[in-house]
C-alpha atoms as a PDB file:
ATOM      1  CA  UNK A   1      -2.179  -6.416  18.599  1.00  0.00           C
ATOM      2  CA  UNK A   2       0.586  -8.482  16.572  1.00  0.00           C
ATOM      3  CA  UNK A   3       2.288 -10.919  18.952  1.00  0.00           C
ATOM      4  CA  UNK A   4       5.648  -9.671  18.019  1.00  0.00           C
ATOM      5  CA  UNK A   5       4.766  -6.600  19.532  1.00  0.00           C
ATOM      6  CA  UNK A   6       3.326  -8.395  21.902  1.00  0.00           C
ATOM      7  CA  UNK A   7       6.813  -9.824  23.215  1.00  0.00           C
ATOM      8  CA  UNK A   8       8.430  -6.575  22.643  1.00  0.00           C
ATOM      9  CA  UNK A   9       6.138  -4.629  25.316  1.00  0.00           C
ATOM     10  CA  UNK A  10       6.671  -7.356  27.678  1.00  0.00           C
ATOM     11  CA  UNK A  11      10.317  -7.595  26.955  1.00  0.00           C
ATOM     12  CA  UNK A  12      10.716  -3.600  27.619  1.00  0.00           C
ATOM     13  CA  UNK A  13       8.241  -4.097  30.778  1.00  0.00           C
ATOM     14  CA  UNK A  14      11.178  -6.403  32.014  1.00  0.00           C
ATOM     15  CA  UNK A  15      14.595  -4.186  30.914  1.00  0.00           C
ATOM     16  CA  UNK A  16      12.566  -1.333  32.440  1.00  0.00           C
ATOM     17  CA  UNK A  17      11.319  -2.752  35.945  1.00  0.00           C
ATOM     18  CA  UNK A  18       7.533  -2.185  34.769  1.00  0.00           C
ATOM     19  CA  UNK A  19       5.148  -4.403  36.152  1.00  0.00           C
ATOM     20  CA  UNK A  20       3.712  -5.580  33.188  1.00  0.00           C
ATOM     21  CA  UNK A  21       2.421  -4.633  29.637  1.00  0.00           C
ATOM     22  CA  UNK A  22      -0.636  -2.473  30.674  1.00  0.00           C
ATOM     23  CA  UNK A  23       1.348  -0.421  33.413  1.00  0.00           C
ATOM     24  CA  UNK A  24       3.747   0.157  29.654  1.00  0.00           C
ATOM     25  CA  UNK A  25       0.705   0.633  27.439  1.00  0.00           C
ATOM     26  CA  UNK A  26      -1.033   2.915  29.736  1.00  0.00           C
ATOM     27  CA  UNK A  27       2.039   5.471  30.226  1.00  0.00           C
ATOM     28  CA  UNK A  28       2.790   5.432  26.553  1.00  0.00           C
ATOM     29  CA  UNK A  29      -0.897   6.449  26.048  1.00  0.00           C
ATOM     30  CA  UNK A  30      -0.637   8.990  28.808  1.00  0.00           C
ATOM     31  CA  UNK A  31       2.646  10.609  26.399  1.00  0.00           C
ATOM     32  CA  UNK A  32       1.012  10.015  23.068  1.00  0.00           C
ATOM     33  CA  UNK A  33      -2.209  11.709  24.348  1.00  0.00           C
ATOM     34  CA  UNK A  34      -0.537  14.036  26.076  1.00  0.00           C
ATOM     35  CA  UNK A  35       1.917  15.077  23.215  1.00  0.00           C
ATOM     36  CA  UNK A  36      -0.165  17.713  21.630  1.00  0.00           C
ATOM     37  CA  UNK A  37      -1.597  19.427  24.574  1.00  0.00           C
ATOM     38  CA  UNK A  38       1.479  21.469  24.598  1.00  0.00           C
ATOM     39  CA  UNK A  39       0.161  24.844  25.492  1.00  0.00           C
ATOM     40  CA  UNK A  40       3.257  26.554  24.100  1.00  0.00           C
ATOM     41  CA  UNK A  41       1.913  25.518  20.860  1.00  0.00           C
ATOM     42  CA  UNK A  42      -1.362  26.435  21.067  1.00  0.00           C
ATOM     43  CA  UNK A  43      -2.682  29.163  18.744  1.00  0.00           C
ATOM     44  CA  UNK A  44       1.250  29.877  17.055  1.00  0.00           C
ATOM     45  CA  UNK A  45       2.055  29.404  13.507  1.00  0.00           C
ATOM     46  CA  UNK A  46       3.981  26.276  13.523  1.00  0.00           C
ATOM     47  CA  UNK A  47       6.644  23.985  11.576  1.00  0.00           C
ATOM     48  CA  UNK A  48       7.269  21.259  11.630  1.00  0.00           C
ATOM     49  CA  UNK A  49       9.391  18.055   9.959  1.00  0.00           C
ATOM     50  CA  UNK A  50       8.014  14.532   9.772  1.00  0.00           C
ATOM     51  CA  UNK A  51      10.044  11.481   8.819  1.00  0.00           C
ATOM     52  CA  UNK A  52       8.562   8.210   7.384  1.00  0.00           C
ATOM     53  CA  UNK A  53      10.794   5.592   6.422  1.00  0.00           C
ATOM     54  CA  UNK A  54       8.789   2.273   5.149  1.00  0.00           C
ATOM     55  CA  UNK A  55      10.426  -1.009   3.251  1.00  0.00           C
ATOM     56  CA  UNK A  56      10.192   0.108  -0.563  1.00  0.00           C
ATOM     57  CA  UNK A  57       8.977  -3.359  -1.167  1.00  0.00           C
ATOM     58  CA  UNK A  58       5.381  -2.464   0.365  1.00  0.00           C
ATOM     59  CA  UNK A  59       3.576   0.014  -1.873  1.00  0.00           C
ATOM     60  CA  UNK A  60       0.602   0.770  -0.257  1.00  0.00           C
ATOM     61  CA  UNK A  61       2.625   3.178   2.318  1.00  0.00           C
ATOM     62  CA  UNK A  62       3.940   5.042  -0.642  1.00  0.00           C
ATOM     63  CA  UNK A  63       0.543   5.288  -2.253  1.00  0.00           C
ATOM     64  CA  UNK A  64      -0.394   6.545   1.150  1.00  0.00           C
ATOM     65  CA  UNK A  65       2.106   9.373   1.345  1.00  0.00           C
ATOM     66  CA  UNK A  66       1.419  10.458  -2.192  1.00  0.00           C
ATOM     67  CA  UNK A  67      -2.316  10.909  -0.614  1.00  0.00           C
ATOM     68  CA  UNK A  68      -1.833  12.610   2.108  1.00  0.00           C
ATOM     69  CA  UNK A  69       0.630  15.066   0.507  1.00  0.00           C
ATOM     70  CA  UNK A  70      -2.203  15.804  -1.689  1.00  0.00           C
ATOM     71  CA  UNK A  71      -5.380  15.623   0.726  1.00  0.00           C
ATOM     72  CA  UNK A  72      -2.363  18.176   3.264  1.00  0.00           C
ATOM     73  CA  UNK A  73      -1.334  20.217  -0.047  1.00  0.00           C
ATOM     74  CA  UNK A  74      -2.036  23.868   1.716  1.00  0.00           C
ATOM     75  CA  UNK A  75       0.136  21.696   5.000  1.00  0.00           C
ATOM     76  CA  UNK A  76       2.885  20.508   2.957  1.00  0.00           C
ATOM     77  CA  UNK A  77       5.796  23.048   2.411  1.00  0.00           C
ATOM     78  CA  UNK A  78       7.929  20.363   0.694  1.00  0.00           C
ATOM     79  CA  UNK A  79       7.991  16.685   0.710  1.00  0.00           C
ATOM     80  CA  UNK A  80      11.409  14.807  -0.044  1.00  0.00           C
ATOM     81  CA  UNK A  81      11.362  11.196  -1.040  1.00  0.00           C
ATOM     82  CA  UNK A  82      15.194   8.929  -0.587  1.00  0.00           C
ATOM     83  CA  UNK A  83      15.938   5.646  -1.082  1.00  0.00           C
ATOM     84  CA  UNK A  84      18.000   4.634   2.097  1.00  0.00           C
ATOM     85  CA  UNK A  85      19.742   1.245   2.422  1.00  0.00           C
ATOM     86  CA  UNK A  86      18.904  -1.602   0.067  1.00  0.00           C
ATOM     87  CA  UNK A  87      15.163  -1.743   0.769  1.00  0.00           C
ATOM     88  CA  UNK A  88      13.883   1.059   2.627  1.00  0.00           C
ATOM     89  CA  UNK A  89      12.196   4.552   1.680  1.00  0.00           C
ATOM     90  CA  UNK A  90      12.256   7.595   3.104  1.00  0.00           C
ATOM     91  CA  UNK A  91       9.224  10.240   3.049  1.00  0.00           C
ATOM     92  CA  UNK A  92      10.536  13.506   4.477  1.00  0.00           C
ATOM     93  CA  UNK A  93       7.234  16.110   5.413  1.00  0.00           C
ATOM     94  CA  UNK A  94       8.077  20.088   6.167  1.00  0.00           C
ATOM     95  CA  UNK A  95       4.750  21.288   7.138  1.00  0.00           C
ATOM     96  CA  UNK A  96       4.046  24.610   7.980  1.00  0.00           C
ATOM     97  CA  UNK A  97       0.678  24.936  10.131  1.00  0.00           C
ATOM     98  CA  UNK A  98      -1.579  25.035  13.557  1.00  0.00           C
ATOM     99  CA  UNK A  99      -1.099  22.210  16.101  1.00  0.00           C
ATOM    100  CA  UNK A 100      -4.615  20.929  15.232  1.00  0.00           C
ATOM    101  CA  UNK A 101      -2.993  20.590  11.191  1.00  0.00           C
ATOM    102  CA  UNK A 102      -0.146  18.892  12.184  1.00  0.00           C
ATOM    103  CA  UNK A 103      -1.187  16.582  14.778  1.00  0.00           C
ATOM    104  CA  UNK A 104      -4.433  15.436  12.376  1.00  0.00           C
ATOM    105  CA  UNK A 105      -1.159  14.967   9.636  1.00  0.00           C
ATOM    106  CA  UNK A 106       1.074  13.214  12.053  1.00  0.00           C
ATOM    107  CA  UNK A 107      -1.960  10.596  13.168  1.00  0.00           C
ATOM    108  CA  UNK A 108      -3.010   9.916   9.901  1.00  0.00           C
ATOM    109  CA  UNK A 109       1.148   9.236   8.866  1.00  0.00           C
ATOM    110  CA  UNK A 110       1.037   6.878  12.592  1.00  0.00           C
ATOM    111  CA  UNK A 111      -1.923   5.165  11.581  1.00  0.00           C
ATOM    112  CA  UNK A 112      -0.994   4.248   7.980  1.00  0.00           C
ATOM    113  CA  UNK A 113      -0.030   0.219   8.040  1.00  0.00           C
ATOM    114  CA  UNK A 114       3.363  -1.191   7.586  1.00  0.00           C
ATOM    115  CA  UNK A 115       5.587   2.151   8.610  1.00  0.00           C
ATOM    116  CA  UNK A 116       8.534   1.087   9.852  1.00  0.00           C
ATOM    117  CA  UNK A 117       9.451   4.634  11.680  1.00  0.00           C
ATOM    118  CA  UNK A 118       7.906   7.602  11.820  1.00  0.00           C
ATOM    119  CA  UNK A 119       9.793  10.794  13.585  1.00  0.00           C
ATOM    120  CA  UNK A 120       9.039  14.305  13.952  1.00  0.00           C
ATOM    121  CA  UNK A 121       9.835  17.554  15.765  1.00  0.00           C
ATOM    122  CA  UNK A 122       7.317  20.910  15.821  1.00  0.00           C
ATOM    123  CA  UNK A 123       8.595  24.534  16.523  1.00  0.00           C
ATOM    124  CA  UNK A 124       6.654  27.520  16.604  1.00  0.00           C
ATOM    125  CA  UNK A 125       7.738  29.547  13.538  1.00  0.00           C
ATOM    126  CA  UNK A 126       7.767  33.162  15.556  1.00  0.00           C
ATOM    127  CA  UNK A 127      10.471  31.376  17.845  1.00  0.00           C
ATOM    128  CA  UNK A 128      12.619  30.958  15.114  1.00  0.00           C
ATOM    129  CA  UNK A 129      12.087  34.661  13.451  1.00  0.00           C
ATOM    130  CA  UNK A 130      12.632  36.420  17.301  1.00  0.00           C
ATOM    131  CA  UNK A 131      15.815  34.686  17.249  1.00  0.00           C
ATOM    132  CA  UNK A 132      17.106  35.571  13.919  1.00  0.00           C
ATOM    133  CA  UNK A 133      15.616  39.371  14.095  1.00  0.00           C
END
């Protein structure tokens, strides 16, 4: 693990009265492994919208998302790309799919080096047709 991030877990263990890095690393793996097992999503169409954003300067993260909209292509709704700020990128993912789709898509986004932020939100699609019926 990078020693900047490093400091930052132990600076957050501080601000946040933890008692030390693993007590933070083991709840955020508790919430990252728990953040799928949402039974409300289980076996529902879904959507969902991902967010990447990534310094333009490094390349390899945009050759990445170019992959994985094409490796995802029967996934990917639509895929918006933005230049934001003076040296960032932003990679915008609509994904229409089952939780297993999406949360193999959102891992693969997480584990793709040099992301700088990476946001998303899922919502069953029949939620969003019973309310505008």
């Amino acid at each position: 693990m990078p020693e900047e991030l490093l400091e930052r877990i132990d600076e957050f263990a501080e601000d946040h009265g933890y008692t030390g890095r693993s007590e933070v690393v083991r709840e955020a793996s508790r919430n990252l492994l728990d953040e799928f097992e949402d039974s409300r999503l289980e076996d529902r169409e879904l959507m969902a919208v991902v967010t990447v954003l990534f310094n333009y300067e490094t390349t390899s993260v945009e050759e990445q998302m170019m992959h994985l909209r094409h490796e995802h292509e029967d996934l990917v709704a639509s895929n918006f790309h933005s230049h934001v700020g003076n040296h960032y990128c932003m990679e915008l993912f609509v994904l229409e799919g089952d939780l297993e789709e999406i949360s193999t898509f959102v891992g693969k986004i997480r584990a793709t080096k040099d992301t700088l932020s990476i946001d998303y939100s899922v919502m069953p699609v029949d939620d969003f047709e019973t309310i505008h019926a």
